[in-house]
Structures are given as structure tokens and as C-alpha cells.
Protein backbone atom coordinates (compact mmCIF):
# COMPACT_ATOMS: atom_id res chain seq x y z
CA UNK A 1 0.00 0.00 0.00
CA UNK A 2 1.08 3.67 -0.94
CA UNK A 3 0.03 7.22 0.00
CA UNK A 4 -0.47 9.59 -2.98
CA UNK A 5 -1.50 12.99 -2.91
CA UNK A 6 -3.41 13.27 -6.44
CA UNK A 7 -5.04 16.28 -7.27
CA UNK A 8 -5.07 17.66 -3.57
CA UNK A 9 -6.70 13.95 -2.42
CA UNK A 10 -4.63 11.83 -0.20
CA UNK A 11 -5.48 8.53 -1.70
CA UNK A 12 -3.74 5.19 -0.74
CA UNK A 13 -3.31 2.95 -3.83
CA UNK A 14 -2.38 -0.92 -3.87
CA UNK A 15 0.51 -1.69 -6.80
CA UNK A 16 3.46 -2.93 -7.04
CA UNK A 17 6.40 -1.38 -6.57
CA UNK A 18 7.18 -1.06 -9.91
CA UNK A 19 4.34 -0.21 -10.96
CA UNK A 20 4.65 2.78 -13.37
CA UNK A 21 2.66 6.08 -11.55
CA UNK A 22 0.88 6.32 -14.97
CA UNK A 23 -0.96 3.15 -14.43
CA UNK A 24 -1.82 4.13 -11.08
CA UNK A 25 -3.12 7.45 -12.23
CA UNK A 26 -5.62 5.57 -14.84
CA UNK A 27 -6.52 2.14 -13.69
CA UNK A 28 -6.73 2.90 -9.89
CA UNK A 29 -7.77 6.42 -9.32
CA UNK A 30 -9.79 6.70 -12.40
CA UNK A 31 -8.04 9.83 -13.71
CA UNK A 32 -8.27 9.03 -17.76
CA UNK A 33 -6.59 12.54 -18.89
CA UNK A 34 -3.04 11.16 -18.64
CA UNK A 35 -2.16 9.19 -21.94
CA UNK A 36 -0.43 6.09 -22.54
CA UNK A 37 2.05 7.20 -25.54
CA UNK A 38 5.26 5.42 -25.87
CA UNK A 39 5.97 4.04 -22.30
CA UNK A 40 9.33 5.12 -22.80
CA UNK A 41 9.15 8.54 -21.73
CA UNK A 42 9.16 9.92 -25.38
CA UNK A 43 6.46 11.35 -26.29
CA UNK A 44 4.79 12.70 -22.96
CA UNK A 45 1.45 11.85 -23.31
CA UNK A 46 1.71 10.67 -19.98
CA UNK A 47 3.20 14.00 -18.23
CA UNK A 48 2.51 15.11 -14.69
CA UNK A 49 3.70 17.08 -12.49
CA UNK A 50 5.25 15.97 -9.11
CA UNK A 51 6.00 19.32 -7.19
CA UNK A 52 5.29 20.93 -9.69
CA UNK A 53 8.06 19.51 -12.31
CA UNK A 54 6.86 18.11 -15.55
CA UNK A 55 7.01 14.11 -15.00
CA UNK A 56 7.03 11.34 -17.61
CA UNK A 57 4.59 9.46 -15.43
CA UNK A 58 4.83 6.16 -17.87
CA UNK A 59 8.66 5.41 -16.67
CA UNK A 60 8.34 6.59 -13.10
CA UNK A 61 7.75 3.84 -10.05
CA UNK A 62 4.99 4.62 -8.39
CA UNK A 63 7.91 3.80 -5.39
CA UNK A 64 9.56 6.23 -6.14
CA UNK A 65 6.90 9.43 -5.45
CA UNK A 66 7.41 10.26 -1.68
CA UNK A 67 4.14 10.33 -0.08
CA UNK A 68 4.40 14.41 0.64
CA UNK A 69 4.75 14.65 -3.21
CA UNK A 70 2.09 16.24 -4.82
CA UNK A 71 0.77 14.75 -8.04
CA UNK A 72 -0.94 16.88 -10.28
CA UNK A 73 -2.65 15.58 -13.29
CA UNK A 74 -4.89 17.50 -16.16
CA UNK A 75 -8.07 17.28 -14.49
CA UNK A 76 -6.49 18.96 -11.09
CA UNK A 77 -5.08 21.86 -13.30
CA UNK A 78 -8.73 23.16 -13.07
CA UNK A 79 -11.77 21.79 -12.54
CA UNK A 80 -13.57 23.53 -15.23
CA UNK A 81 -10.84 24.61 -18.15
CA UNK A 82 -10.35 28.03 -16.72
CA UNK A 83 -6.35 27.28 -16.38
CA UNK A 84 -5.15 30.25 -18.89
CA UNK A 85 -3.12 27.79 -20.86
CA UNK A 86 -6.17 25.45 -21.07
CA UNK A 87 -7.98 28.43 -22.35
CA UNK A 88 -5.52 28.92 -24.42
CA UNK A 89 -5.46 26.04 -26.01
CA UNK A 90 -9.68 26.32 -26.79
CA UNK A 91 -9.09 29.97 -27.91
CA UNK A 92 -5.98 28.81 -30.56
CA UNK A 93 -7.85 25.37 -31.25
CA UNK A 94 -4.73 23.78 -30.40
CA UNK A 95 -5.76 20.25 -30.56
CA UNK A 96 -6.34 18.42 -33.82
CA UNK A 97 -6.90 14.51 -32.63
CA UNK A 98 -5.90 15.68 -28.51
CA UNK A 99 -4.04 12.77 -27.74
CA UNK A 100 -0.99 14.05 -26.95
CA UNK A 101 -2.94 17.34 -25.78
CA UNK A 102 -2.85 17.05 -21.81
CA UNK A 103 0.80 15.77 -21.77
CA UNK A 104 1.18 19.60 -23.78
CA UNK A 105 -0.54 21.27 -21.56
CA UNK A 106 0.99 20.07 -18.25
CA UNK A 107 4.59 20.76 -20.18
CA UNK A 108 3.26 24.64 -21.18
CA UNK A 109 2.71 24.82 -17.39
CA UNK A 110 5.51 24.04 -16.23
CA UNK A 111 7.83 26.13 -18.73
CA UNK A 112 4.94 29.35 -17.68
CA UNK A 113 6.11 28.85 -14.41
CA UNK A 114 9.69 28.65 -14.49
CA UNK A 115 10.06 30.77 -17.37
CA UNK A 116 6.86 33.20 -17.84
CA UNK A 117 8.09 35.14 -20.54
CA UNK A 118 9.73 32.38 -22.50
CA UNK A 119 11.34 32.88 -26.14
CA UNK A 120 10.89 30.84 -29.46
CA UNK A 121 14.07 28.83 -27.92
CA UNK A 122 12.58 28.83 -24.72
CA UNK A 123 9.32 26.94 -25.46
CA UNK A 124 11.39 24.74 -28.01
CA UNK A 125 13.36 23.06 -25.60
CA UNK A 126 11.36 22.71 -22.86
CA UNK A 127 8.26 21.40 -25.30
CA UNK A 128 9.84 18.08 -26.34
CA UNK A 129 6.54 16.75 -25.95
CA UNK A 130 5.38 15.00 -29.47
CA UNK A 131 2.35 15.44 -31.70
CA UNK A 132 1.66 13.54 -34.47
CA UNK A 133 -0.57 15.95 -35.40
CA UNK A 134 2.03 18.92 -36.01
CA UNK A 135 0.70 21.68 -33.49
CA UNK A 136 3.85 23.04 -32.92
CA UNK A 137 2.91 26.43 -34.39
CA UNK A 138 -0.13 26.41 -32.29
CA UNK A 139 0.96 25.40 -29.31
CA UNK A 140 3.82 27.97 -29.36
CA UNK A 141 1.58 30.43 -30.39
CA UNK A 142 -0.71 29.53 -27.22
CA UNK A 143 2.40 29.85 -24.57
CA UNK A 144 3.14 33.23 -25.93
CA UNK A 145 -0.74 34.29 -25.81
CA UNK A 146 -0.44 33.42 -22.29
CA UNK A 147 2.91 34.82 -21.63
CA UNK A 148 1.80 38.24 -22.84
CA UNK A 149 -1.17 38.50 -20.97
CA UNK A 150 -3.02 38.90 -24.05
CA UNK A 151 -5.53 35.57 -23.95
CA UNK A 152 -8.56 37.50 -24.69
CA UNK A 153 -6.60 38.60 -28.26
CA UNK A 154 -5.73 35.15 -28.63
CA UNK A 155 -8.61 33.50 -30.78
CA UNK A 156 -8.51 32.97 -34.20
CA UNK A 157 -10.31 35.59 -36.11
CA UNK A 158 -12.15 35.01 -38.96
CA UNK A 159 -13.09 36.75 -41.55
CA UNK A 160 -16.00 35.74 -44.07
CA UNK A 161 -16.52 36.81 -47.60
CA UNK A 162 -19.76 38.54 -46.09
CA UNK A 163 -17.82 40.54 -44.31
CA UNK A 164 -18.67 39.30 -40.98
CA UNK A 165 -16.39 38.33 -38.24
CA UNK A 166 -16.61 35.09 -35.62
């Protein structure tokens, strides 16, 4: 038996030791937003954050996460979509299939907080996260439109041959 604090829940899990946290997250607490990618700590479908660093959850022991550690996962970023980067994401229309989407998201996060003015170089090495989609442009375009401050400027506007604006 382990203590994890998920989401601001104390929760006590039974797995193995070896157990990757990942599996944990989905098949014991019932938290689905976390993706199985590559279980090899590739792609990051599966990041969390553990004190607030981006985690590979996939590769990491569920051993291995003290029991003061505090787990976040996508659906304890907010519990509505009002996180700025999740909004974000909806205003820039980010996502294309979403797989990969929440691992993203808990990545853009992370770099926000360490770094909340971040550069072109700054977002590329810190978002090593993979889409198969090809977001990139989005998704860097949705850290800066947070980083400025700017999120209400931050949807796509378009304009119709009427004339007319959505």
C-alpha cells in the first residue's frame, strides 16, 4: 500500500512497486486525462507534475513518489478549463486529434512557471513533448498568448466573404 497525494486527495493505492505512476493514475484512481504514448518517456502523453516539475509518469515507479509529493494531473489543473493555458489552447484550437494534448498542456505549465516570458528557444526546448498531429505552431503560439497576458486577443479571427467576423 502507498500514499499519494493526487489532485489535492490523499489517496492510498495498492501496486506494485514497480508499478509505473501512470498506471496508477488511470486504472486505480480513475483519472483518464493522462495518456499512454510510448511508455518510454518519449512522447509525454503521460506528463505530470510531481512538485510541480513536468514528470514522464509512464517510466516513473509509483515507489519512487514520496508520499508528501504532490501529483498533479490534467483534471487537477482546473476543474472547469479556466487554467489560462487550457484556455488557451480552446481559444488557438490547439488540438487536432488531442491525444498528446494534456501531456502539452501540463509541459506549457511548467515552462509558464519557471520561465513566464519564455522565447521561441525557450518553449522549443522545454516542449519536447510530441504530436503527431504537427501543433507546434499552435501550441507555441498559445504559450506566448499566455505569456503576454493577451488571452482574450488570442482566438482565431475570422473573416467571411460577407464581411462578418466570428
Amino acid at each position: 500500500m502507498a500514499q499519494l497525494n493526487v489532485n489535492n486527495t490523499v489517496r492510498t493505492v495498492d501496486a506494485e512497486d514497480d508499478t509505473p505512476l501512470l498506471w496508477v493514475i488511470r486504472e486505480q484512481l480513475g483519472l483518464t486525462g493522462t495518456k499512454y504514448g510510448c511508455g518510454m518517456a518519449l512522447c509525454g502523453a503521460c506528463t505530470v507534475h510531481i512538485d510541480g516539475v513536468a514528470t514522464r509518469s509512464c517510466v516513473r515507479p509509483v515507489s519512487s513518489v514520496d508520499a508528501n509529493a504532490k501529483v498533479v494531473t490534467i483534471e487537477g489543473l482546473s476543474k472547469d478549463g479556466s487554467h489560462p493555458v487550457q484556455k488557451a489552447w480552446a481559444a488557438l484550437d490547439v488540438p487536432q486529434c488531442g491525444f498528446c494534448q494534456s501531456g502539452m498542456i501540463m509541459a506549457a505549465v511548467a515552462l509558464l512557471r519557471d520561465t513566464p516570458h519564455p522565447t521561441d528557444t525557450d518553449i522549443d526546448a522545454a516542449m519536447t513533448n510530441i504530436c503527431r498531429c504537427g501543433s507546434y505552431n499552435r501550441v507555441r503560439a498559445a504559450i506566448h498568448a499566455v505569456a503576454s497576458g493577451r488571452l482574450a486577443d488570442a482566438g482565431l479571427r475570422i473573416t467571411h466573404t460577407d464581411g462578418s467576423v466570428a
